[in-house]
Protein backbone atom coordinates (compact mmCIF):
# COMPACT_ATOMS: atom_id res chain seq x y z
CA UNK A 1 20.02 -50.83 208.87
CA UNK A 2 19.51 -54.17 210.45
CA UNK A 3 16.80 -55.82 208.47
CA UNK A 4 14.95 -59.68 208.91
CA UNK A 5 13.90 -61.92 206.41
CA UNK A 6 13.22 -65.53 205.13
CA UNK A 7 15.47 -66.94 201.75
CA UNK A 8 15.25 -70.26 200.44
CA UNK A 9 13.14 -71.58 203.46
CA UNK A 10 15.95 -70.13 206.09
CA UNK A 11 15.17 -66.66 208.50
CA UNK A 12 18.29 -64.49 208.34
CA UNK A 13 18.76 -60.69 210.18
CA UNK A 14 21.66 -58.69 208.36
CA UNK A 15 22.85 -55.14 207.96
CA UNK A 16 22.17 -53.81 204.48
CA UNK A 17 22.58 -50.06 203.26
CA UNK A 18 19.40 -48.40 202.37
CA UNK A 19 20.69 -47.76 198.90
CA UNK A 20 21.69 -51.40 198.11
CA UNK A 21 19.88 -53.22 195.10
CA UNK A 22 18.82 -56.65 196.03
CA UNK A 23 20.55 -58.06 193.19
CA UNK A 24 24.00 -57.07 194.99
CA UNK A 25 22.80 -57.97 198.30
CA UNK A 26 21.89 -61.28 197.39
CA UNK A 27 25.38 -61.94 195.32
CA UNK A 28 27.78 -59.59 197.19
CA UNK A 29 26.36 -60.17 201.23
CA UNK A 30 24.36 -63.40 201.05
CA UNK A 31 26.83 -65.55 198.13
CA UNK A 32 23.80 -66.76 196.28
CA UNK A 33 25.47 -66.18 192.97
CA UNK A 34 22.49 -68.07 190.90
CA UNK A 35 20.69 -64.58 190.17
CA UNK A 36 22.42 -63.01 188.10
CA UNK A 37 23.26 -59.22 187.36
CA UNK A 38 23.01 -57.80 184.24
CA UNK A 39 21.60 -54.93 182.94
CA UNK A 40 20.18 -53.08 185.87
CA UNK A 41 17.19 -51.85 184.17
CA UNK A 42 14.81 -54.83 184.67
CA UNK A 43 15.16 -55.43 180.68
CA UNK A 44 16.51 -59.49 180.60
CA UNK A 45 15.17 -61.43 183.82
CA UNK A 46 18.68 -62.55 184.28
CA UNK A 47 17.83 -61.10 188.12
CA UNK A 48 14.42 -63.02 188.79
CA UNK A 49 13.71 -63.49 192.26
CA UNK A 50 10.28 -64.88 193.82
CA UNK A 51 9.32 -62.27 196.63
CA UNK A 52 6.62 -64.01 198.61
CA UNK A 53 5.99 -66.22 195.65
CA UNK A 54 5.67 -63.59 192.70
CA UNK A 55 8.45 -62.77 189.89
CA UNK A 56 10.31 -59.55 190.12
CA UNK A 57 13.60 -58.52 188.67
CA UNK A 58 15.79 -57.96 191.91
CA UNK A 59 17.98 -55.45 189.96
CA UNK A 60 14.72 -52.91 190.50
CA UNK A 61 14.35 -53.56 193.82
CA UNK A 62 16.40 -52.13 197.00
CA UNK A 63 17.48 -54.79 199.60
CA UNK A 64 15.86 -53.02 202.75
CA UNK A 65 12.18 -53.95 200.74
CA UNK A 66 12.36 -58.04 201.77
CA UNK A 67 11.99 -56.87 204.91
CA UNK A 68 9.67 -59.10 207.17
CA UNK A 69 9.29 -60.99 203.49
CA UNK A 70 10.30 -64.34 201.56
CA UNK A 71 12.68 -64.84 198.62
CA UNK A 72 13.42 -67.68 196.55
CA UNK A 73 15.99 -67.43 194.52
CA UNK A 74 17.59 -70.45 192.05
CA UNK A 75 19.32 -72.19 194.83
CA UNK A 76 16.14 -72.55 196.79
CA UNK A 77 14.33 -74.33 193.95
CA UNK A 78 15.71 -77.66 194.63
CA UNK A 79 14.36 -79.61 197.87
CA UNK A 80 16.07 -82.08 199.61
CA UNK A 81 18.57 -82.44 197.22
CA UNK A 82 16.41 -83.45 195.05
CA UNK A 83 15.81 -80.85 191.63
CA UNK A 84 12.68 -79.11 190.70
CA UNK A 85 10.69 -81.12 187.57
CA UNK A 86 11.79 -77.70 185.91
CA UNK A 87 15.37 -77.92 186.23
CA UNK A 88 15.22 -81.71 185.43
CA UNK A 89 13.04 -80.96 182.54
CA UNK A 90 15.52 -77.81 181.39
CA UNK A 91 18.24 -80.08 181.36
CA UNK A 92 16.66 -83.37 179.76
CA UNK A 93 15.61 -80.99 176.72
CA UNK A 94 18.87 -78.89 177.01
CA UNK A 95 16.91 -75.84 177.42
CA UNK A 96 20.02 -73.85 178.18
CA UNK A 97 23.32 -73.06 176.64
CA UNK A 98 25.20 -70.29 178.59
CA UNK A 99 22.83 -70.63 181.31
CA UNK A 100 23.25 -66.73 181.93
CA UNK A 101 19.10 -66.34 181.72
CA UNK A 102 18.20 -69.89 183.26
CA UNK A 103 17.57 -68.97 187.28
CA UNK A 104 15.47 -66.51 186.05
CA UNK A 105 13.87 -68.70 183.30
CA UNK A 106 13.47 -71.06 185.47
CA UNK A 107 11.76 -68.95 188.71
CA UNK A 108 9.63 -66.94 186.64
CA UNK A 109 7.99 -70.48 184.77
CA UNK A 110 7.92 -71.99 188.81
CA UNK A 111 5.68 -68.94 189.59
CA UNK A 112 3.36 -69.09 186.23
CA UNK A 113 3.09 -73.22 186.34
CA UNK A 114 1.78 -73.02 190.33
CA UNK A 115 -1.04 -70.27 188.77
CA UNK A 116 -1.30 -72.11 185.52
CA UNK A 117 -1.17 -75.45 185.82
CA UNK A 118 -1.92 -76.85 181.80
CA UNK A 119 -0.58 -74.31 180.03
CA UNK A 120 -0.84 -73.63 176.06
CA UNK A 121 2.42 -73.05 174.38
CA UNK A 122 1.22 -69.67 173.80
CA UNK A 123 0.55 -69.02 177.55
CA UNK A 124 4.33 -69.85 178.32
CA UNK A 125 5.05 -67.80 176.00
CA UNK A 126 3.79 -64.68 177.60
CA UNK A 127 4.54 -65.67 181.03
CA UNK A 128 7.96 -65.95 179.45
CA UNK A 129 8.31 -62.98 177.65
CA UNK A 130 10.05 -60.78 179.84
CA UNK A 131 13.04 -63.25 180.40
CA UNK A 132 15.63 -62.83 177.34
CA UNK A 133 17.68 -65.55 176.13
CA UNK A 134 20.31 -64.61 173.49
CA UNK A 135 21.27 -68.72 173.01
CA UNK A 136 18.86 -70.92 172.61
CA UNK A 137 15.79 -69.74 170.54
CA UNK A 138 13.46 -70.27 173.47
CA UNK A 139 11.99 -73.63 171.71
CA UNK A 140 13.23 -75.78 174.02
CA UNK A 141 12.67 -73.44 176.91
CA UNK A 142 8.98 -73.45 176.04
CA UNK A 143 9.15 -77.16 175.33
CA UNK A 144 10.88 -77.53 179.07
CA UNK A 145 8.11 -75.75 180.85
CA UNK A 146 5.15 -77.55 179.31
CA UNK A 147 6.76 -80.98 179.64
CA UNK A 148 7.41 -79.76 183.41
CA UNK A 149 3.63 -79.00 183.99
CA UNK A 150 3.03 -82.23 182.59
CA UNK A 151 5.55 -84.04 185.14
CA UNK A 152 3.91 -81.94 187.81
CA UNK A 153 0.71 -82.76 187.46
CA UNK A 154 1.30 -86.27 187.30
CA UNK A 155 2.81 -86.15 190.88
CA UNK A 156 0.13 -83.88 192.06
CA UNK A 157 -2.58 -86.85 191.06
């Protein structure tokens, strides 16, 4: 089925099977390699997507559903070339080591810090909680995301 859609800012029209998770459509059919697939139960975040701005793990979803929609996935977060005060901040405070769970580390905090600008530690916590990292401990993930809202907010004033 023929099926139209907006990723990363761009409108694309493609043929995807009907049974086809989005996670493979967006690796396998579109190259954006950033989301990762791993264990197609929507367990980790590794997947994270933004459809029409909200978090979902793309490993649950089947392609032909962004119909007429909007994705984001980790390539789209930059603009212009220039990075996202989360991916600067995730790599000043080496949030990441295998980098496996960042894009959808990363996404999922984009989507909490636009509803909740000043978050507590606690609060990034839970908005957090249903990525996995098996690296880094999540300290300096947390510690990423607030000093990103902080770095946000100062260009929003």
């Amino acid at each position: 089925m023929k099926i139209s859609f907006k990723i990363n800012g761009y409108q694309y029209s493609k043929e995807v099977s009907a049974n086809m998770s989005l996670v493979t459509f967006l690796r396998d059919v579109l190259d954006l390699t950033g989301t990762k697939h791993a264990c197609d139960g929507g367990e980790c975040g590794a997947c994270t997507i933004l459809l029409d701005g909200i978090p979902v793990n793309a490993c649950l979803i089947l392609a032909p559903a962004i119909r007429n929609r909007e994705v984001i996935t980790i390539e789209g977060l930059a603009e212009n070339g220039e990075l996202h005060p989360l991916q600067k901040s995730f790599a000043e405070n080496s949030a990441l080591q295998c980098g496996y769970c960042g894009s959808g580390m990363l996404l999922t905090a984009k989507a909490f810090l636009e509803k909740s600008p000043d978050p507590t530690r606690e609060e990034v916590k839970k908005a957090l909680s249903g990525n996995l990292c098996r690296c880094t401990g999540y300290v300096g993930i947390v510690d990423s995301v607030l000093a990103a809202a902080k770095d946000i907010q100062g260009e929003v004033l």
